[in-house]
PDB file of N, CA and C in Angstrom:
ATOM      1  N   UNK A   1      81.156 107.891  83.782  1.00  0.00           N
ATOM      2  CA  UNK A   1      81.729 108.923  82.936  1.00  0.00           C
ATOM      3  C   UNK A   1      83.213 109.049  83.262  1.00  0.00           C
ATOM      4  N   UNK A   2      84.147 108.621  82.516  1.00  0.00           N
ATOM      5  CA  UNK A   2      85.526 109.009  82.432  1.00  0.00           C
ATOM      6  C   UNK A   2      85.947 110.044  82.066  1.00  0.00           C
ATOM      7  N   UNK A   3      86.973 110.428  83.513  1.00  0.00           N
ATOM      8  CA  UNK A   3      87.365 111.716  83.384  1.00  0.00           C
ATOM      9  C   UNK A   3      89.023 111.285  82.656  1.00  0.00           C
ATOM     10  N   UNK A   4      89.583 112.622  81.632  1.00  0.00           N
ATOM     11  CA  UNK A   4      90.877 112.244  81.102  1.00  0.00           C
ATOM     12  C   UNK A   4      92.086 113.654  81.475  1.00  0.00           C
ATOM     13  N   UNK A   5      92.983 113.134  81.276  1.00  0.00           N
ATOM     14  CA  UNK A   5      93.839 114.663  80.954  1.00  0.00           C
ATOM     15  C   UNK A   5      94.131 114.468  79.980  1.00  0.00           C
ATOM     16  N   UNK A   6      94.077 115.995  79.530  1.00  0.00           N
ATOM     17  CA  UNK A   6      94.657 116.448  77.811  1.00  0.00           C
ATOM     18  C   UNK A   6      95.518 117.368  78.356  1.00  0.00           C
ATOM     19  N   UNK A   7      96.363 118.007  76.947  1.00  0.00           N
ATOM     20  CA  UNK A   7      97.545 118.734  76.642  1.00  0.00           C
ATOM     21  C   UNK A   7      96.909 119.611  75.469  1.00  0.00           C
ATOM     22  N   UNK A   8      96.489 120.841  75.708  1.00  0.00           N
ATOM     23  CA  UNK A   8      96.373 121.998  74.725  1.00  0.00           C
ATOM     24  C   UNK A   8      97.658 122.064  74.099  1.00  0.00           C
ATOM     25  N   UNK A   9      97.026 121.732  72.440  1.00  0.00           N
ATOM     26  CA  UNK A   9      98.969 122.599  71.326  1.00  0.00           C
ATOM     27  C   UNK A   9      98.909 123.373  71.268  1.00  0.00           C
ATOM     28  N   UNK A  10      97.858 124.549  71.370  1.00  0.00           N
ATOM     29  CA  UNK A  10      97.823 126.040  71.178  1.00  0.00           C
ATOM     30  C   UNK A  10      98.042 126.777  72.677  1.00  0.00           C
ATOM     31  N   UNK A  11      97.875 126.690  73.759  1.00  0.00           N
ATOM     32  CA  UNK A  11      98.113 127.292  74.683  1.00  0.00           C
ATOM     33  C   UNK A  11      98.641 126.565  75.505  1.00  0.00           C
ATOM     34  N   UNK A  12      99.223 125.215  75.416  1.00  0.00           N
ATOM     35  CA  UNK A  12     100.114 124.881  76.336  1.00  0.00           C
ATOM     36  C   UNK A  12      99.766 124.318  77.806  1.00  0.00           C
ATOM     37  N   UNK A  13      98.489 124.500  77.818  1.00  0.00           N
ATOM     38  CA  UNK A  13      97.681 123.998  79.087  1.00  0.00           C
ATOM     39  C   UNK A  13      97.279 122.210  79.233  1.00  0.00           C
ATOM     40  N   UNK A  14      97.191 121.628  80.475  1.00  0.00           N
ATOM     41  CA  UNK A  14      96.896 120.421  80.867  1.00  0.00           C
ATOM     42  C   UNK A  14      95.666 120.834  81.611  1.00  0.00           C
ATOM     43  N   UNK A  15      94.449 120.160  81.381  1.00  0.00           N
ATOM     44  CA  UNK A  15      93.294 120.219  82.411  1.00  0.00           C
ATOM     45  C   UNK A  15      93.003 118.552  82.366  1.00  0.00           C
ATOM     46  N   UNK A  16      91.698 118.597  83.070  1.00  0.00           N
ATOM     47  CA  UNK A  16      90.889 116.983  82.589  1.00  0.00           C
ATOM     48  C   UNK A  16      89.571 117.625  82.183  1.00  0.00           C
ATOM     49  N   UNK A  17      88.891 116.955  81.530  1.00  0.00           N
ATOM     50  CA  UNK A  17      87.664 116.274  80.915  1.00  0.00           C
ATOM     51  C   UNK A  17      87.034 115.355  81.302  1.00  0.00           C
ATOM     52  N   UNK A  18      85.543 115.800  81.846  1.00  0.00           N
ATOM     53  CA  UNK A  18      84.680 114.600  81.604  1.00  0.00           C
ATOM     54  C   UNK A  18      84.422 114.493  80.302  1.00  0.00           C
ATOM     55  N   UNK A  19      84.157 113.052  79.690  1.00  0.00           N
ATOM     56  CA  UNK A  19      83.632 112.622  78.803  1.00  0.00           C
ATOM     57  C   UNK A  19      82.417 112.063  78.620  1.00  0.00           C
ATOM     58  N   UNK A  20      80.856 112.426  77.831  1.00  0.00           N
ATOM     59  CA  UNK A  20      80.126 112.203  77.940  1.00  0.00           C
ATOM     60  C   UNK A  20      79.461 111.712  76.508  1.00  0.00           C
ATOM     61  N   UNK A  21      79.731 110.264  76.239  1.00  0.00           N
ATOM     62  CA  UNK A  21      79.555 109.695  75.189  1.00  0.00           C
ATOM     63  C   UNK A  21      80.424 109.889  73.746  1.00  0.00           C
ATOM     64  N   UNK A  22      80.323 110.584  73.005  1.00  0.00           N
ATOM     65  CA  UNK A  22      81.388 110.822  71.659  1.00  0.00           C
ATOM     66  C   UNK A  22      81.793 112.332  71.815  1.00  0.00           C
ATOM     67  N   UNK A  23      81.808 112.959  72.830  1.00  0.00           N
ATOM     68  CA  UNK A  23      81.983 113.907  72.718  1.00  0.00           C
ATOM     69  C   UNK A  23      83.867 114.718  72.844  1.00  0.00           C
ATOM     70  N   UNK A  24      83.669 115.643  71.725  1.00  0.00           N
ATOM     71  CA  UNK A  24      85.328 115.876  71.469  1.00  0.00           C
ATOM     72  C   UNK A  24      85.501 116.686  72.642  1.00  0.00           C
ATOM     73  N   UNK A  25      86.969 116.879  73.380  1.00  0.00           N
ATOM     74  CA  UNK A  25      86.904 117.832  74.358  1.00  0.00           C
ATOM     75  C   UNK A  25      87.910 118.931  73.834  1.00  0.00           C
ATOM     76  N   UNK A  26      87.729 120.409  74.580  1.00  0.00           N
ATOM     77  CA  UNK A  26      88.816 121.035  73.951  1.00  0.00           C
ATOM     78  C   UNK A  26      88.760 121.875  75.058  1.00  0.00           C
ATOM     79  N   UNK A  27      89.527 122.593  74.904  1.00  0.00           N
ATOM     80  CA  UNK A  27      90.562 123.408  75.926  1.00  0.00           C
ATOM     81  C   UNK A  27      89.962 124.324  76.863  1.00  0.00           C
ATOM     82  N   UNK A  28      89.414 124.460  78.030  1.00  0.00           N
ATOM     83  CA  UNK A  28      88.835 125.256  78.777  1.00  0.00           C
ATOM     84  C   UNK A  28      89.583 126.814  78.822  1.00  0.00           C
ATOM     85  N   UNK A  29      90.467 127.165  78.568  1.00  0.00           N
ATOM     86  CA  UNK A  29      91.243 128.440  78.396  1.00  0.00           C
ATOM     87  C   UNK A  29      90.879 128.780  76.946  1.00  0.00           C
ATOM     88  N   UNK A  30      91.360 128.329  75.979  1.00  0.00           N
ATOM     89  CA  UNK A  30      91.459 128.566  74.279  1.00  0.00           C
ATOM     90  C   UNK A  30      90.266 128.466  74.072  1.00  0.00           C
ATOM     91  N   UNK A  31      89.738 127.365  74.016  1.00  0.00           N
ATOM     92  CA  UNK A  31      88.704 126.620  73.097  1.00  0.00           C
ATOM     93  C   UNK A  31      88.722 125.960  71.758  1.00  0.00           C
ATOM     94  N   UNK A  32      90.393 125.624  72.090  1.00  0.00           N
ATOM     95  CA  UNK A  32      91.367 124.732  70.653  1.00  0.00           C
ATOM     96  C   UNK A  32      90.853 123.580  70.974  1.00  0.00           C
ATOM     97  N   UNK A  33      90.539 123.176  69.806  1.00  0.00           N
ATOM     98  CA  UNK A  33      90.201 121.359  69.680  1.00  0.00           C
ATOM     99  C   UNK A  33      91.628 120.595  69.212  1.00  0.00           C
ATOM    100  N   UNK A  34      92.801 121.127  69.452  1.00  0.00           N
ATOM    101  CA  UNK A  34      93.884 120.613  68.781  1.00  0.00           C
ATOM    102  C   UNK A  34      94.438 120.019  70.620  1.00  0.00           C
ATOM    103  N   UNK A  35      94.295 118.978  71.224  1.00  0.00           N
ATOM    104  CA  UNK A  35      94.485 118.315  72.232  1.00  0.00           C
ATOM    105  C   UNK A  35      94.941 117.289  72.442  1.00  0.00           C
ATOM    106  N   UNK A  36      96.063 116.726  73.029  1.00  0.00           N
ATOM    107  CA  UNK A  36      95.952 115.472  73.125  1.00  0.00           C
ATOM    108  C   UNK A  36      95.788 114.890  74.342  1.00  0.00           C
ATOM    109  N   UNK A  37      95.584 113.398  74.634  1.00  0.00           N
ATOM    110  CA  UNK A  37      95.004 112.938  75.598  1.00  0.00           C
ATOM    111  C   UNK A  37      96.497 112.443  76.128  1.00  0.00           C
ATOM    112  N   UNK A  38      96.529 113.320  77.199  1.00  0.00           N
ATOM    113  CA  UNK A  38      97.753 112.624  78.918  1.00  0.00           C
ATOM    114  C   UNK A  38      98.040 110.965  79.083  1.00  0.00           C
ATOM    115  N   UNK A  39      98.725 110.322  79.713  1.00  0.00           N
ATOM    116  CA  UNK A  39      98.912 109.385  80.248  1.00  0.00           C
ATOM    117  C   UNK A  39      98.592 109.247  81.186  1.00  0.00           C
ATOM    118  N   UNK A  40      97.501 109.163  82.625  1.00  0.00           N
ATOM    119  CA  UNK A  40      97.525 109.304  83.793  1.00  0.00           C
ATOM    120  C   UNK A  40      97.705 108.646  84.620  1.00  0.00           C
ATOM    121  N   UNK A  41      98.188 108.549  86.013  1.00  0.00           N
ATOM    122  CA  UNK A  41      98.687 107.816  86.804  1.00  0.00           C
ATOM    123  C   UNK A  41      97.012 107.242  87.678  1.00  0.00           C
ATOM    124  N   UNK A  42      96.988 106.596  87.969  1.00  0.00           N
ATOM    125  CA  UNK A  42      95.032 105.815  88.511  1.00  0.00           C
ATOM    126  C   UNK A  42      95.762 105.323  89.963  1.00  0.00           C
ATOM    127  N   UNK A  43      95.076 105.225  90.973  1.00  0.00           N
ATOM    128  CA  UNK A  43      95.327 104.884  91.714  1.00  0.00           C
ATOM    129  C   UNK A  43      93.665 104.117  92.349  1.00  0.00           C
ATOM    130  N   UNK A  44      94.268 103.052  93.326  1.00  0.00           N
ATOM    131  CA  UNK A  44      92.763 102.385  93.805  1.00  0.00           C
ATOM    132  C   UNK A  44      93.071 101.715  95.126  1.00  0.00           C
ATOM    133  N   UNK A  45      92.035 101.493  95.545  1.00  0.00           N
ATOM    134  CA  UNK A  45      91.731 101.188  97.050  1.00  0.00           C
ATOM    135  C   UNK A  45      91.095  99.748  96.759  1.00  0.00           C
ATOM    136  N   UNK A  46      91.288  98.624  97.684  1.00  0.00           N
ATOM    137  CA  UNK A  46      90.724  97.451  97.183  1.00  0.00           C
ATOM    138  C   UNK A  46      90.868  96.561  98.502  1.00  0.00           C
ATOM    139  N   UNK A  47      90.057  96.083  99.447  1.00  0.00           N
ATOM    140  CA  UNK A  47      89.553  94.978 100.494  1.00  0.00           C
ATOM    141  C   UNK A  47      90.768  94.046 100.301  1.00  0.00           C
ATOM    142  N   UNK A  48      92.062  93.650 100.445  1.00  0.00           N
ATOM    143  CA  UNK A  48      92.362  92.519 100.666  1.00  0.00           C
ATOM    144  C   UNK A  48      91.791  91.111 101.327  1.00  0.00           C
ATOM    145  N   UNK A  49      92.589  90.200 101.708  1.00  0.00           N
ATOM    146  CA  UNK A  49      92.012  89.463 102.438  1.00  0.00           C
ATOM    147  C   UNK A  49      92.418  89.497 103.627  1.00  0.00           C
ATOM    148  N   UNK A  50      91.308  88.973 104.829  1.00  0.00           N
ATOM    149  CA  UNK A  50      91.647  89.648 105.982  1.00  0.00           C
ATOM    150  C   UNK A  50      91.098  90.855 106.273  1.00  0.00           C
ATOM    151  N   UNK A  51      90.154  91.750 105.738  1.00  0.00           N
ATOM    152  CA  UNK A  51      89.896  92.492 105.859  1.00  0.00           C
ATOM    153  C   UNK A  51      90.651  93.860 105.716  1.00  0.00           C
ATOM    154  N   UNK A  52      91.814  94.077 105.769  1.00  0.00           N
ATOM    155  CA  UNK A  52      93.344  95.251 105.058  1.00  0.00           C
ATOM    156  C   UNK A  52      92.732  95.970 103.746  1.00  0.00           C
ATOM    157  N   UNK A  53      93.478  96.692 104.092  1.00  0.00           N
ATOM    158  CA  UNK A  53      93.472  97.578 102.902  1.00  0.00           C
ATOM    159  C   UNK A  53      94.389  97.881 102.123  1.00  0.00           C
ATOM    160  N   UNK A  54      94.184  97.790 100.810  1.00  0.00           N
ATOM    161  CA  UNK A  54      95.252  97.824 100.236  1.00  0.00           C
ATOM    162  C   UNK A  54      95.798  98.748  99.312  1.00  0.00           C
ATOM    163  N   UNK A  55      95.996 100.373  99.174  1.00  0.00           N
ATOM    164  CA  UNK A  55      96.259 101.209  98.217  1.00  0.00           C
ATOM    165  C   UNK A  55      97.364 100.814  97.356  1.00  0.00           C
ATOM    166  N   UNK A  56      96.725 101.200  95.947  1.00  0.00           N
ATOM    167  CA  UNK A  56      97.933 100.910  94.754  1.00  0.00           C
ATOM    168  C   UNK A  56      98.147 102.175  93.669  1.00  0.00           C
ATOM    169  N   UNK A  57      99.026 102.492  93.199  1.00  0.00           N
ATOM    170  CA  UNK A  57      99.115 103.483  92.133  1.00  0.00           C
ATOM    171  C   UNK A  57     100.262 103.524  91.419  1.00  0.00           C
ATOM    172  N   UNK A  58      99.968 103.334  89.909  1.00  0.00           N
ATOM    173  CA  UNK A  58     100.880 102.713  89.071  1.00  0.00           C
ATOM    174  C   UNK A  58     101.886 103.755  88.961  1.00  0.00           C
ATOM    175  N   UNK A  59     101.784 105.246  89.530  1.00  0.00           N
ATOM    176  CA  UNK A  59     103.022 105.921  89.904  1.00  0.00           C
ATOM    177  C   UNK A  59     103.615 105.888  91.078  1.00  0.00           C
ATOM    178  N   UNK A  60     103.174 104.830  91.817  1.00  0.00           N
ATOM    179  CA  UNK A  60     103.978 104.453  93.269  1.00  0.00           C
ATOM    180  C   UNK A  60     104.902 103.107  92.806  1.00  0.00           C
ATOM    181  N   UNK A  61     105.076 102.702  91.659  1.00  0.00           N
ATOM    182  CA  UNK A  61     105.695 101.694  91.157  1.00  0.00           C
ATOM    183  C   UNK A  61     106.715 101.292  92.006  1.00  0.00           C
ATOM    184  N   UNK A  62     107.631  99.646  92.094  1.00  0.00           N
ATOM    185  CA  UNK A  62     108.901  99.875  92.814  1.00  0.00           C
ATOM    186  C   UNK A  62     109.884  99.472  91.256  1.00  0.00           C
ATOM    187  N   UNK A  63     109.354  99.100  90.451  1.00  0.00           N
ATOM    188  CA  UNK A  63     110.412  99.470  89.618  1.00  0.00           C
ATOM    189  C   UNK A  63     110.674 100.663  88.871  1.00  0.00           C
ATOM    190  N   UNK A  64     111.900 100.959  88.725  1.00  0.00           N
ATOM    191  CA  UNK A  64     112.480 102.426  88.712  1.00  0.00           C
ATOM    192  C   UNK A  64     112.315 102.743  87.283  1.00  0.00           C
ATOM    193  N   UNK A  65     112.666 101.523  86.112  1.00  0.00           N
ATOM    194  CA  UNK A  65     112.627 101.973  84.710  1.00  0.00           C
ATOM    195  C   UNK A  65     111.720 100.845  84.080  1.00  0.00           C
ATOM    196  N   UNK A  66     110.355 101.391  84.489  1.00  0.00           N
ATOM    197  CA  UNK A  66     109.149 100.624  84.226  1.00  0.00           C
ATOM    198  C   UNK A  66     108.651 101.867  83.436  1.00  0.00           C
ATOM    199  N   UNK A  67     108.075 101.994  81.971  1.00  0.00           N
ATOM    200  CA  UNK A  67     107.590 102.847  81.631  1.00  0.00           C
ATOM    201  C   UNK A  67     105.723 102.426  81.811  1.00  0.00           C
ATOM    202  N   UNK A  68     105.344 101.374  81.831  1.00  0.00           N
ATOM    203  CA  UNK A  68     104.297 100.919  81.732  1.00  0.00           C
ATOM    204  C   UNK A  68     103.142 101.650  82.923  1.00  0.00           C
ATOM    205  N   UNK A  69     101.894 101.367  82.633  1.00  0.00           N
ATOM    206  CA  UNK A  69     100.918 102.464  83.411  1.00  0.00           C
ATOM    207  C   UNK A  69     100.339 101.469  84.594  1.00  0.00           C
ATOM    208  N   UNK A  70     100.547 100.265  84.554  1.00  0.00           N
ATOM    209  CA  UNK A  70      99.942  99.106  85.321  1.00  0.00           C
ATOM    210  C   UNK A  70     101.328  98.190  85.633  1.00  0.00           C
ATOM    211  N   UNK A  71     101.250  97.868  87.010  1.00  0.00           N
ATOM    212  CA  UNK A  71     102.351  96.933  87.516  1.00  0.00           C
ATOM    213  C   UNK A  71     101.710  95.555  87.157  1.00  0.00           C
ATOM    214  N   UNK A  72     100.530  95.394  86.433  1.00  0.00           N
ATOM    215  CA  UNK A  72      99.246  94.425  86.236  1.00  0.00           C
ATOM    216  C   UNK A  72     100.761  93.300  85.301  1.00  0.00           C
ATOM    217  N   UNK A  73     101.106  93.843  84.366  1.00  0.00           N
ATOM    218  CA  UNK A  73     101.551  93.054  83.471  1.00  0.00           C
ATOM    219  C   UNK A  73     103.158  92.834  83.207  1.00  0.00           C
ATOM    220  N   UNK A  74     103.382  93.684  84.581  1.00  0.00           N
ATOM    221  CA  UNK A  74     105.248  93.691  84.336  1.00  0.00           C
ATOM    222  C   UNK A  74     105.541  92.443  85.082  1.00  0.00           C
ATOM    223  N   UNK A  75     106.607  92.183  84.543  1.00  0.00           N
ATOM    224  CA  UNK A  75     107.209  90.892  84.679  1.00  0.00           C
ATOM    225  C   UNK A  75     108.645  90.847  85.912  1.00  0.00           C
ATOM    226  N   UNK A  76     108.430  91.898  86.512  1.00  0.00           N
ATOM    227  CA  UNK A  76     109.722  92.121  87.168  1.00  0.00           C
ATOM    228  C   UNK A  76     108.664  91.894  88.561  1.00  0.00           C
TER     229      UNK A  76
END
């Protein structure tokens, strides 16, 4: 189950949402269905080799004017 952040237009609020199949989410304060869905920053933990560890998070970026959400596909 993916959790998201939204942006309430009527009250101005950011929460997250679980999502549980087609279901619309709306505003835990209001109860406006007028929402949009955040950009969020993901971060992950992953076994290198060697046994290391390796934390990543596409808002720990080292490029400075990378708008992109994944360092997966930048070319720098």
């Amino acid at each position: 189950m993916p959790i998201y952040e939204y942006h309430c237009e009527k009250c101005d609020r950011d929460f997250e949402y679980i999502i549980f199949g087609k279901e619309k989410p709306c505003c835990p304060s209001c109860n406006s269905k007028k929402v949009c869905k955040q950009m969020s920053v993901c971060g992950f933990v992953s076994k290198g080799g060697g046994g290391e560890t390796v934390t990543r998070s596409a808002g720990a970026s080292s490029c400075s004017g990378c708008a992109a959400t994944s360092c997966g596909g930048c070319s720098h």
